[in-house]
Protein backbone atom coordinates (compact mmCIF):
# COMPACT_ATOMS: atom_id res chain seq x y z
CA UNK A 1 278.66 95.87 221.25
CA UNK A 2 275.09 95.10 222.03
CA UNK A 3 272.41 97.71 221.05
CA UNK A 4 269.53 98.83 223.12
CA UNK A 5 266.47 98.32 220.56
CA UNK A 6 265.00 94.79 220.27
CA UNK A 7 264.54 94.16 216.17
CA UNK A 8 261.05 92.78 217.41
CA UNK A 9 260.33 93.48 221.01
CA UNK A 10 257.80 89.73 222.37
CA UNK A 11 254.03 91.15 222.39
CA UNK A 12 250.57 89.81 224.33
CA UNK A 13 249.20 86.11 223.25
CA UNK A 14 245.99 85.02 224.08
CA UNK A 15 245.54 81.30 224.12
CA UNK A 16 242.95 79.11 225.35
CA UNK A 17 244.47 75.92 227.72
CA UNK A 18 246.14 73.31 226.25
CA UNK A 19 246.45 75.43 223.00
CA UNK A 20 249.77 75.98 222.12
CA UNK A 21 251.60 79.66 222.28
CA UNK A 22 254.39 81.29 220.73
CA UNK A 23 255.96 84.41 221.99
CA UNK A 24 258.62 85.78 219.46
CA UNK A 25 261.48 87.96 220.37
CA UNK A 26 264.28 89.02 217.99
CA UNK A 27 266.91 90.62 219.78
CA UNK A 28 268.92 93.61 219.15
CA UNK A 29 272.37 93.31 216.94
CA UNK A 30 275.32 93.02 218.95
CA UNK A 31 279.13 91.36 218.59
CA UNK A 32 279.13 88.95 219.57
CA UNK A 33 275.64 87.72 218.32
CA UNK A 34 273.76 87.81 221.64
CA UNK A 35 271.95 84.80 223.23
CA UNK A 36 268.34 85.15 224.00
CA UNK A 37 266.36 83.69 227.15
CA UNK A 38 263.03 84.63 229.03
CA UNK A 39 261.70 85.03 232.29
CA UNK A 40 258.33 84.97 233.37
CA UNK A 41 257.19 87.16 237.01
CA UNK A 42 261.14 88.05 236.96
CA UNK A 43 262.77 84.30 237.22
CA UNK A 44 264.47 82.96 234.74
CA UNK A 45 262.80 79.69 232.76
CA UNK A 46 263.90 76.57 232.79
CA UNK A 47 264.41 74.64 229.70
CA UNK A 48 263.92 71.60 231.80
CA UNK A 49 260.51 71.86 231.02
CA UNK A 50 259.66 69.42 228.43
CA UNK A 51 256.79 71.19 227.26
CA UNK A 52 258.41 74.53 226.67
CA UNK A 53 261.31 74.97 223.73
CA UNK A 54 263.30 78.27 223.23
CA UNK A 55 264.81 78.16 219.75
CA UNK A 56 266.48 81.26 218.16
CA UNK A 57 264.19 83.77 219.86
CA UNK A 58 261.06 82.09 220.02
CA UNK A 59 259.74 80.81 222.78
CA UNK A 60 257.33 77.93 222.42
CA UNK A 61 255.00 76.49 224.85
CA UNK A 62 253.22 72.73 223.87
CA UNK A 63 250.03 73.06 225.46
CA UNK A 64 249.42 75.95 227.85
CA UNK A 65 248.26 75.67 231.15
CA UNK A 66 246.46 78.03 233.54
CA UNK A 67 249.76 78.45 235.35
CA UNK A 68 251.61 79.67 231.94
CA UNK A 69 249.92 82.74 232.33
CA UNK A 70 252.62 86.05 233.17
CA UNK A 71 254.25 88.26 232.31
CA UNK A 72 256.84 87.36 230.39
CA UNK A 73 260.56 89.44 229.04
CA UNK A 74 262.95 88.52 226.16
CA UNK A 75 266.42 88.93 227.53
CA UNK A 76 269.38 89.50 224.90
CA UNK A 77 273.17 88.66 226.82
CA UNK A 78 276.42 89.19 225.08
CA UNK A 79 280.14 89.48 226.50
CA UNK A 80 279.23 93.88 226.75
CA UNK A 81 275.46 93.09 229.34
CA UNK A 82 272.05 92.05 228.96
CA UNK A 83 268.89 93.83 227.80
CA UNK A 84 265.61 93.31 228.43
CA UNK A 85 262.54 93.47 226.35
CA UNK A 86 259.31 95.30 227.52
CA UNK A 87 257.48 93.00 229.17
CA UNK A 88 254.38 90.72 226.89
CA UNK A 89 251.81 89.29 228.56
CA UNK A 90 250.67 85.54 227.83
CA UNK A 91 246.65 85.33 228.54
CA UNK A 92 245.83 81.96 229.21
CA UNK A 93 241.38 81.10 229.22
C-alpha cells in the first residue's frame, strides 16, 4: 500500500549563501514504510555530497551555495511505486 497524499508535502526556503537550509518532507503512509529521497531539476541527489544529509525526510544542506538553488521534489518508494511531492523551490541570495 502506499497512499497518494504526502503527510507534509517540502515547501519554498529562502536562504542566503553559505546559510544552511532545510527542506522537510513527510511522506505518505504506506506498508511497507516507504523510503524517502529528492531530486533537484529532475535527477536524483547524491548523498555523496558531504555537505548535504537526508535523514528521515529531511533534507539538509550545510552551507548553501548559489548552485543549490532548484527546484527540488520529495519522492516516497515502497515495494507498490513511488510518489512524488509537488515540487518546493530552494531560493538561494
Amino acid at each position: 500500500v502506499l497512499r497518494d497524499d504526502f503527510r507534509q508535502p517540502p515547501g519554498d526556503v529562502v536562504v542566503a549563501a553559505g546559510e544552511p537550509a532545510i527542506l522537510e518532507c513527510i511522506p505518505p503512509r504506506g506498508h511497507p514504510e516507504p523510503s524517502v529521497s529528492w531530486r533537484k531539476n529532475g535527477a536524483w541527489l547524491s548523498d555523496k555530497d558531504e555537505r548535504l544529509t537526508i535523514r528521515g525526510g529531511k533534507l539538509m544542506l550545510a552551507s548553501t551555495r548559489k548552485s543549490d538553488a532548484g527546484i527540488y521534489v520529495c519522492v516516497a518508494t515502497n515495494v507498490v511505486g513511488e510518489r512524488y511531492s509537488e515540487p518546493a523551490e530552494l531560493v538561494v541570495f
